[in-house]
Protein backbone atom coordinates (compact mmCIF):
# COMPACT_ATOMS: atom_id res chain seq x y z
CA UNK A 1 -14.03 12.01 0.65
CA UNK A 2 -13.07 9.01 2.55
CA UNK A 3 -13.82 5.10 1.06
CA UNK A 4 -14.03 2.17 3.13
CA UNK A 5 -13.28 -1.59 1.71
CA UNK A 6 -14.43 -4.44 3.69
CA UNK A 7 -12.47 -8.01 3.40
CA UNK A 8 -12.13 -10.87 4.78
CA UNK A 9 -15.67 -12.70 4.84
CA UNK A 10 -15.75 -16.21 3.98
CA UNK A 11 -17.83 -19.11 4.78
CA UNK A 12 -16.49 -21.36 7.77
CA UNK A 13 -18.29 -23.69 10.25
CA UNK A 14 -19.30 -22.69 14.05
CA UNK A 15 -16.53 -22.43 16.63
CA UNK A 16 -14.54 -21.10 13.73
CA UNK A 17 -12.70 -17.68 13.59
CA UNK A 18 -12.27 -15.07 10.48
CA UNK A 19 -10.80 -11.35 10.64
CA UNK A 20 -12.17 -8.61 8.77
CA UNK A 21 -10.27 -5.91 7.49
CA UNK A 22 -11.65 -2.10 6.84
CA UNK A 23 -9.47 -0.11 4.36
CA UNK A 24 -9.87 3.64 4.34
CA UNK A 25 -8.19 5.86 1.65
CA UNK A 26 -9.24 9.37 -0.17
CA UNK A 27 -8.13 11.00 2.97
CA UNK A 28 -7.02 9.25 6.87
CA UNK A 29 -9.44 8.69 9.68
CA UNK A 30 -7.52 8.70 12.46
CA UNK A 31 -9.61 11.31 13.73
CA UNK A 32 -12.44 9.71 13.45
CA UNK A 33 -14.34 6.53 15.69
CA UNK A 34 -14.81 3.46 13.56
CA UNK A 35 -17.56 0.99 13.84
CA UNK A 36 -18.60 -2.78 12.41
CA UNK A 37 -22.17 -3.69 11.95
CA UNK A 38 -24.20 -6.39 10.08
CA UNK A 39 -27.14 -7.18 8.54
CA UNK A 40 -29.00 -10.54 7.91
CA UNK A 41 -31.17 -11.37 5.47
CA UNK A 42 -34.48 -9.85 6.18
CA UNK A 43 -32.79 -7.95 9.37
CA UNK A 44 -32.32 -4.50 10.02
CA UNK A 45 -28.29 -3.54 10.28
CA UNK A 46 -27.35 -3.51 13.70
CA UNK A 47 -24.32 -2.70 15.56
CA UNK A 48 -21.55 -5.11 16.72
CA UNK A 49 -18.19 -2.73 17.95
CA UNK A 50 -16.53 0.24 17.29
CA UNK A 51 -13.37 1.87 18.45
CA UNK A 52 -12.61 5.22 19.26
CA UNK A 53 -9.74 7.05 17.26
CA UNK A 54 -7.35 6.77 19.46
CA UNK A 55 -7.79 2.60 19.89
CA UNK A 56 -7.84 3.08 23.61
CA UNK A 57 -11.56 2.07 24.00
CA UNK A 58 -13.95 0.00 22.24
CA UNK A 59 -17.69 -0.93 22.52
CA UNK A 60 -19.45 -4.30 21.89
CA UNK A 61 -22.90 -5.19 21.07
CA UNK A 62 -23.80 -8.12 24.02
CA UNK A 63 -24.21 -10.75 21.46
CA UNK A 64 -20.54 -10.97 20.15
CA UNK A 65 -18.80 -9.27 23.63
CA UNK A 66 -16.10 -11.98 24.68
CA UNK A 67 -16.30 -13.49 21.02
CA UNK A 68 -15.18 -10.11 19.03
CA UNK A 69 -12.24 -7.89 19.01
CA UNK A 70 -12.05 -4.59 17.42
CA UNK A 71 -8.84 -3.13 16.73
CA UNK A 72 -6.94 -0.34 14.45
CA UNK A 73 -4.38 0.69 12.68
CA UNK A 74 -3.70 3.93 12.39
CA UNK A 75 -0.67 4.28 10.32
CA UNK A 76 -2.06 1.91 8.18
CA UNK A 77 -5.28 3.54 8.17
CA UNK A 78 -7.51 -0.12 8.58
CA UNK A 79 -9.99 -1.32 11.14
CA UNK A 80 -9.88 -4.50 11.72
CA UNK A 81 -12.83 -7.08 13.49
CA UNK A 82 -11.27 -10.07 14.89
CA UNK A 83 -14.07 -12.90 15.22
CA UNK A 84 -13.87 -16.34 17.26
CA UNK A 85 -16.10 -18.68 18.12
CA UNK A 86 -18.36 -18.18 15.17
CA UNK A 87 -22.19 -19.26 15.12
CA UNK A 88 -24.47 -19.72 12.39
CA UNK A 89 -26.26 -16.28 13.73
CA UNK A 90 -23.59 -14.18 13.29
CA UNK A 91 -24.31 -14.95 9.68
CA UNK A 92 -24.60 -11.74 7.49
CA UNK A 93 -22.97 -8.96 5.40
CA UNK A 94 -20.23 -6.57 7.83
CA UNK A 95 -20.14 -3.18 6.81
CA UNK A 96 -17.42 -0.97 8.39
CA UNK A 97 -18.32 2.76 8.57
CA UNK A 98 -16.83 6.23 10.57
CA UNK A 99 -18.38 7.74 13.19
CA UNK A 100 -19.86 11.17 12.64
CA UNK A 101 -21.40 12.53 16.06
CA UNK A 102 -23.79 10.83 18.04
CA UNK A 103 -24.68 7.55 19.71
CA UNK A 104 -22.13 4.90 19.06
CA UNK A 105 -25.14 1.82 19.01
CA UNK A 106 -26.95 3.93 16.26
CA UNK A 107 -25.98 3.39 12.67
CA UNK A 108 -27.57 6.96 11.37
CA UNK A 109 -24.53 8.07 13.54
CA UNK A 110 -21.90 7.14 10.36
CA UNK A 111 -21.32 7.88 7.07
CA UNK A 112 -18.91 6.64 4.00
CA UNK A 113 -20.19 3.06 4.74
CA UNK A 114 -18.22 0.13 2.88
CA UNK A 115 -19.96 -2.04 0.25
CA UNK A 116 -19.72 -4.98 2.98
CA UNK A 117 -18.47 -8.45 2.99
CA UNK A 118 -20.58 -11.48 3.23
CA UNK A 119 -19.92 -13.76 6.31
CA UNK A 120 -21.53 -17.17 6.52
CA UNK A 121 -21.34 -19.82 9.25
CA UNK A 122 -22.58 -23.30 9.01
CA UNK A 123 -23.96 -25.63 11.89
């Protein structure tokens, strides 16, 4: 069984930057694709990157491509999400998860989701 910690949300003001770290232990998953989403307050969770095992590609959701980097660590067995250029809209809780089969964009596509960590960004 595989558990994912999320850290590194904070508050910080627009045009700001924060990373966010995903943690896996119980067992590795290098072998497995690794995404971010979020989810605002009275939003549905939606997808913002995720990064194949291997780290060799990634995916973006339009709203944070340019602004976001995904990366990984395998031997350290993290995920991180490297955010500039913050705006009060990406405002919400990040959950990291692992990819399972299926469409990348679709979050019924990953399992041992994180408990999340709240990011908030003031105008």
């Amino acid at each position: 069984q595989v558990q994912l910690v999320e850290s590194g949300g904070g508050l910080v003001q627009a045009g700001g930057s924060l990373r966010l770290s995903c943690a896996a232990s119980g067992r590795t998953f290098s072998s497995n694709a690794v995404g971010w989403f979020r989810q605002a307050p009275g939003k549905e969770r939606e997808f913002v990157a995720t990064i194949m095992r291997s780290g060799d590609s990634t995916y973006y959701a339009d709203s944070v491509k340019g602004r976001f980097t995904i990366s990984r660590d395998n031997a350290k067995n993290t995920v991180y999400l490297q955010m500039n250029s913050l705006k009060p809209e990406d405002t919400a809780v990040y959950y990291c998860a692992g990819h399972m089969g299926g469409s990348y964009y679709s979050s019924g596509s990953y399992r041992f989701w994180g408990q999340g960590t709240q990011v908030t960004v003031s105008s």
